[in-house]
Protein backbone atom coordinates (compact mmCIF):
# COMPACT_ATOMS: atom_id res chain seq x y z
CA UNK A 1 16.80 -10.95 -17.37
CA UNK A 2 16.85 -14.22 -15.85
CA UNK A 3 17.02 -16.96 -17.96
CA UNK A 4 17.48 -19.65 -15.49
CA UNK A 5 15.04 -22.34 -15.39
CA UNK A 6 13.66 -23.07 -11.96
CA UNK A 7 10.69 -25.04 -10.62
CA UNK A 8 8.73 -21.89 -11.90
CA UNK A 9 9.82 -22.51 -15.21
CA UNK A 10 9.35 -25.59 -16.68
CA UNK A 11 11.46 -24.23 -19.77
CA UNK A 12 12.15 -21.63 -22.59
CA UNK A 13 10.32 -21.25 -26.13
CA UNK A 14 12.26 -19.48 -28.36
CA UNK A 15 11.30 -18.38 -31.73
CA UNK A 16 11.90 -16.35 -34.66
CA UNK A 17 10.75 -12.57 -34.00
CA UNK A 18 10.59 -11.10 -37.25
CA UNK A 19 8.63 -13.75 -38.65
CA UNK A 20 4.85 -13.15 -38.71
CA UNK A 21 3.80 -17.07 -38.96
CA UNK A 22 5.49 -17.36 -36.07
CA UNK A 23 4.66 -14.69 -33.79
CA UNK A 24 1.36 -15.41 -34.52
CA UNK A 25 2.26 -19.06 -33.50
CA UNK A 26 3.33 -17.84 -30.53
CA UNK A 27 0.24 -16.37 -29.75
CA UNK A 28 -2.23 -18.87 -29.85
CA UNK A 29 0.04 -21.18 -27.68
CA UNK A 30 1.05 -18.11 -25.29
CA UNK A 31 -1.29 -18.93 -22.89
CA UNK A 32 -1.29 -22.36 -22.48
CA UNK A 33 2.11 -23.11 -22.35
CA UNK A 34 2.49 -19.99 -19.90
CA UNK A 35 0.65 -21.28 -17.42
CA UNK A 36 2.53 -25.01 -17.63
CA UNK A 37 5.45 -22.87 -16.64
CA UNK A 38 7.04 -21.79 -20.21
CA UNK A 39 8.81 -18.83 -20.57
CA UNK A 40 8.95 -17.15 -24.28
CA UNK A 41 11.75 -15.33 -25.52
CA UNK A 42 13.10 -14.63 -29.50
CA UNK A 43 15.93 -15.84 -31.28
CA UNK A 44 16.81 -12.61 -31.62
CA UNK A 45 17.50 -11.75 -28.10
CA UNK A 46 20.68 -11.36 -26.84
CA UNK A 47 21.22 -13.58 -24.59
CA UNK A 48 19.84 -16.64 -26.69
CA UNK A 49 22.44 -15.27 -29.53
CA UNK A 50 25.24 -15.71 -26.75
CA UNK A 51 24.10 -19.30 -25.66
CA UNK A 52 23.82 -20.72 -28.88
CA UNK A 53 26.44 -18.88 -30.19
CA UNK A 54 24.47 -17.78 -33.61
CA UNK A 55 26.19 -15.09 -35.34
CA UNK A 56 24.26 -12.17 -36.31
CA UNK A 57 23.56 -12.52 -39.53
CA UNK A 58 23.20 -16.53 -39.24
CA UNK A 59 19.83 -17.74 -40.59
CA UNK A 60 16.94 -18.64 -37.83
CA UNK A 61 16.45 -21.92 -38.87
CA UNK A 62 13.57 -23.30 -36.61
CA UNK A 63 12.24 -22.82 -32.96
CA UNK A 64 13.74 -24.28 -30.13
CA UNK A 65 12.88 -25.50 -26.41
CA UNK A 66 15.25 -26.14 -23.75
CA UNK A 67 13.72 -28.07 -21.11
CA UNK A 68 14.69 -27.87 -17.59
CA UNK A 69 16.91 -31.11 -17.51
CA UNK A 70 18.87 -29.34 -20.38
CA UNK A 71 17.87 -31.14 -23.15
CA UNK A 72 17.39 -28.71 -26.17
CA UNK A 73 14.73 -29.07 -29.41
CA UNK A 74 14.15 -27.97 -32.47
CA UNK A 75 11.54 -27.53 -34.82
CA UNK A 76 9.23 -30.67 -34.90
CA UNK A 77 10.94 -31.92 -32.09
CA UNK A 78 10.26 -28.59 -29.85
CA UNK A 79 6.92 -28.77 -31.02
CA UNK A 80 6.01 -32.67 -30.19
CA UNK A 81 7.77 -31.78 -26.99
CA UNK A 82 5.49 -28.87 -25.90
CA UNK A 83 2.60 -31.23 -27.31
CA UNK A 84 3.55 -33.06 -24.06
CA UNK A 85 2.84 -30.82 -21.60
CA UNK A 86 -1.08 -29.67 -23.04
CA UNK A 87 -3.40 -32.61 -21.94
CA UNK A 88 -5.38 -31.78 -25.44
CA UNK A 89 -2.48 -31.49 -27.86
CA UNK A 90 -1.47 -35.20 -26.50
CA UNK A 91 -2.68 -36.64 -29.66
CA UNK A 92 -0.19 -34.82 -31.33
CA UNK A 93 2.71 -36.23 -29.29
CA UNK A 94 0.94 -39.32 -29.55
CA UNK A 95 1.03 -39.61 -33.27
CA UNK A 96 4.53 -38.67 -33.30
CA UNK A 97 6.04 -41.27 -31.88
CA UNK A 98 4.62 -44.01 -34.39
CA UNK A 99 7.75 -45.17 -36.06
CA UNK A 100 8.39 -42.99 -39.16
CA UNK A 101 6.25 -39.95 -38.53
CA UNK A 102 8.44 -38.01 -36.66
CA UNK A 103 10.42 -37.82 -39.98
CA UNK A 104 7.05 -37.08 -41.94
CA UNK A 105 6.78 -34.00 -39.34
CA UNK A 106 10.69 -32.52 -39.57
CA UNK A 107 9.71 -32.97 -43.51
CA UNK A 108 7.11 -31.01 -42.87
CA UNK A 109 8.17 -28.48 -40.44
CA UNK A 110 11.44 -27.69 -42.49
CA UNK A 111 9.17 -27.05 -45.78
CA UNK A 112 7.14 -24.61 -43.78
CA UNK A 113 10.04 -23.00 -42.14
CA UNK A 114 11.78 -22.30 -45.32
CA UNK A 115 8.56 -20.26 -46.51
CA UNK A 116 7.69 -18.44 -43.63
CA UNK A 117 8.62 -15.42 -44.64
CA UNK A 118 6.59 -15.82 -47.95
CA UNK A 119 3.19 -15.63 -46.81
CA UNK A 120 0.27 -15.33 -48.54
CA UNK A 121 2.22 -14.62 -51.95
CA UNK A 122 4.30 -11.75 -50.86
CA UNK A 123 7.65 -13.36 -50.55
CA UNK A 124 9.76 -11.11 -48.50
CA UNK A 125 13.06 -12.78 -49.00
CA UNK A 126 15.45 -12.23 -51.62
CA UNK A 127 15.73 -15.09 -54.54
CA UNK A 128 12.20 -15.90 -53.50
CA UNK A 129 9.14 -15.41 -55.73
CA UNK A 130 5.23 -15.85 -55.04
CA UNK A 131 5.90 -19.63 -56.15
CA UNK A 132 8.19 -20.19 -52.91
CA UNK A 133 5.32 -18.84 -50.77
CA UNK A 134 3.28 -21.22 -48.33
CA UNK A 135 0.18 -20.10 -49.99
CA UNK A 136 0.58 -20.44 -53.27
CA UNK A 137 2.51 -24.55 -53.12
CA UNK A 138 -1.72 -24.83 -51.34
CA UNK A 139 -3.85 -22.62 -54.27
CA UNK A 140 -1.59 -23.19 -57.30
CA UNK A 141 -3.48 -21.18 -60.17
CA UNK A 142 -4.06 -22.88 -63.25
């Protein structure tokens, strides 16, 4: 696999595989981002393993995106960053550069992160219960 970026590829999107928030993510942005020249690969793969040198059973933390001058994002970061290159998610990028808000955003992108795995109530993490899950901090029953 070549995982070079080139003129072609205007850089890599790597995510978490075995998470279902974010491989549907992954899919509404697929297209978009494809044709700016984005590549997609997991942070499962192999060869993104090697580069960042996560050990196997190391914690996927948050997305990244390595952009062709090397520079390499995570989480809200990546995604303001990819906001740049999709003329209608400029507001986005927009709004995060207002002094403070890109901390508001890594807030929020970390709190999401840690519960992606608890979807809809069905926590599927050990230590975790329905009270962890994404859904339920939204639709707390009384």
């Amino acid at each position: 696999m070549n995982t070079e970026i080139t003129e072609t590829n205007k850089g890599w999107v790597l995510y978490d595989g075995e998470c279902p928030l974010c491989r549907r993510w992954v899919g509404w942005v697929y297209r978009p981002l494809r044709r700016r020249g984005f590549k997609f690969a997991t942070l499962q793969a192999p060869w993104v393993r090697e580069k960042f040198k996560l050990k196997d059973n190391e914690p996927l933390r948050e997305m990244r995106v390595i952009t062709p001058d090397g520079r390499n994002f995570g989480g809200a970061d990546a995604l303001a960053e990819l906001a740049r290159a999709v003329w209608w998610a400029w507001p986005f990028y927009l709004s995060s550069l207002i002094p403070g808000t890109r901390a508001i955003l890594r807030r929020g992108y970390e709190w999401i992160a840690q519960r992606r795995h608890c979807l809809g109530g069905a926590c599927q993490l050990p230590g975790h219960t329905p009270e962890h899950s994404v859904t339920s901090a939204f639709y707390k029953m009384p």
